[in-house]
Protein backbone atom coordinates (compact mmCIF):
# COMPACT_ATOMS: atom_id res chain seq x y z
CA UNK A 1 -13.73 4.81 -10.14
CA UNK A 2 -11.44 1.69 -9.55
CA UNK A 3 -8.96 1.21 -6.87
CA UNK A 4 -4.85 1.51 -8.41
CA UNK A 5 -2.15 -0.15 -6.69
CA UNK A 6 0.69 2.09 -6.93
CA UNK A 7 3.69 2.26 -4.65
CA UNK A 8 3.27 3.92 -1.24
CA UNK A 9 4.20 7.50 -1.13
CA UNK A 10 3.78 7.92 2.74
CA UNK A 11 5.27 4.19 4.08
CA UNK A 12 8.60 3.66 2.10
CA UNK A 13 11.19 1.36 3.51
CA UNK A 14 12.93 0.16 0.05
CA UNK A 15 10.76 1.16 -2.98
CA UNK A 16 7.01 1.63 -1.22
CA UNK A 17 6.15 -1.49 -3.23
CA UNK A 18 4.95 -3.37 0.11
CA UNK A 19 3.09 -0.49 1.16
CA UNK A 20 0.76 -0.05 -1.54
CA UNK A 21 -0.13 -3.67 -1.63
CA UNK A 22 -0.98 -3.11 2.39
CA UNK A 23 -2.60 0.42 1.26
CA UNK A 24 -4.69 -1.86 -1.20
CA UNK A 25 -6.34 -3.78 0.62
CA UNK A 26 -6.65 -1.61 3.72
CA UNK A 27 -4.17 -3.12 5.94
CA UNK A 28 -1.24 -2.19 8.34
CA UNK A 29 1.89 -2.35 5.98
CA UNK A 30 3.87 -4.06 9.04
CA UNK A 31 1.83 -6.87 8.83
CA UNK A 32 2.21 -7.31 4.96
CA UNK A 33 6.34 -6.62 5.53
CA UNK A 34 6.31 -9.93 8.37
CA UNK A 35 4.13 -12.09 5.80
CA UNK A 36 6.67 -11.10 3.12
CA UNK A 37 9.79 -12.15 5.51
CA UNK A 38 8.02 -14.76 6.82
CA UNK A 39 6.71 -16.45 3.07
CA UNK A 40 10.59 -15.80 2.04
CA UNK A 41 11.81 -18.06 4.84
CA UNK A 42 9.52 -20.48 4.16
CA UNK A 43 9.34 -20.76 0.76
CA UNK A 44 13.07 -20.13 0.26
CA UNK A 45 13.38 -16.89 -1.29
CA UNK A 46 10.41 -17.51 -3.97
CA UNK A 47 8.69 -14.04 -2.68
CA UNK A 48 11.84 -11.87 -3.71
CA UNK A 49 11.35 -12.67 -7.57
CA UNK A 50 7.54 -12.12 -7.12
CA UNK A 51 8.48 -8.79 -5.06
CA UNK A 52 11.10 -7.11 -7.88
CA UNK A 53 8.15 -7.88 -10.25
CA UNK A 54 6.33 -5.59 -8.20
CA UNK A 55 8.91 -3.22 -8.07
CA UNK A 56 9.38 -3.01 -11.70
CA UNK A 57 5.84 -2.82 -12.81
CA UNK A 58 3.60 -1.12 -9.88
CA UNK A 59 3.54 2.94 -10.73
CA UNK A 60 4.43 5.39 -8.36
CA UNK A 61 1.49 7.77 -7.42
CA UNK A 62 0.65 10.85 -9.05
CA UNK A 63 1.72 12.98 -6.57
CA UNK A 64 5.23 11.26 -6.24
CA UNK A 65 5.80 12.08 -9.70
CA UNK A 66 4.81 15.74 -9.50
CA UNK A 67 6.82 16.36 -6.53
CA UNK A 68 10.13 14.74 -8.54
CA UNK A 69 9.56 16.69 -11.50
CA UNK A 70 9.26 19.96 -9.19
CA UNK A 71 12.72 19.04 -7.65
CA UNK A 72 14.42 18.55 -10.86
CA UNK A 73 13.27 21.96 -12.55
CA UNK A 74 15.22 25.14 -11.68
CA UNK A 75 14.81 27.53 -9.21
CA UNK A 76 13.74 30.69 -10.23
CA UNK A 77 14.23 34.15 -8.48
CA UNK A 78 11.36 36.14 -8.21
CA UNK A 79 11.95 39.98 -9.06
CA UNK A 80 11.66 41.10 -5.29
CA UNK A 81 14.79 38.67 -5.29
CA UNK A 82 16.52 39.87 -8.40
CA UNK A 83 15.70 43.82 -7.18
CA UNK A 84 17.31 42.96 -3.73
CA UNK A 85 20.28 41.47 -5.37
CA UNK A 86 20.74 44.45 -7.83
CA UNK A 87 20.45 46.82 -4.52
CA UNK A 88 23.53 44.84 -3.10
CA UNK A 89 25.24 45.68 -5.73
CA UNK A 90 24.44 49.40 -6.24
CA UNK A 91 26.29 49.88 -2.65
CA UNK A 92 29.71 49.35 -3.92
């Protein structure tokens, strides 16, 4: 099975585009975050286009999108719920 490189899930700062490069290649994403700064100084801002190329085409992991799809669907009540709600009610 080959290696992705998808956005970190765990190490986000901005987008968790720097982060999955570091969790690519097995390294501290610190270190890749002072090379970035560092190569941007240097090479006057050339990094930043490469980096929002990143951004736009690295996927997020699987489990990042699950987790936003869970948030976005409704909230169901369960029918312990629903029968303690229609108890409330009975009271009056």
């Amino acid at each position: 099975m080959s290696k992705k490189m998808t956005k970190s899930q765990n190490n986000k700062m901005l987008t968790g585009t720097l982060a999955g490069v570091a969790e690519y290649f097995g390294i501290d994403p610190t270190i890749v975050r002072v090379i970035f700064v560092f190569a941007t100084i240097v090479l006057n801002g050339g990094p930043i286009l490469l980096y929002i190329l990143f951004m736009l085409l690295m996927p997020k992991e699987a489990g990042q999108q699950r987790d936003r799809q869970r948030e976005q669907r409704p909230k169901r009540a369960t029918k312990a719920q629903r029968k303690r709600a229609e108890d409330d009610w009975n009271d009056f």
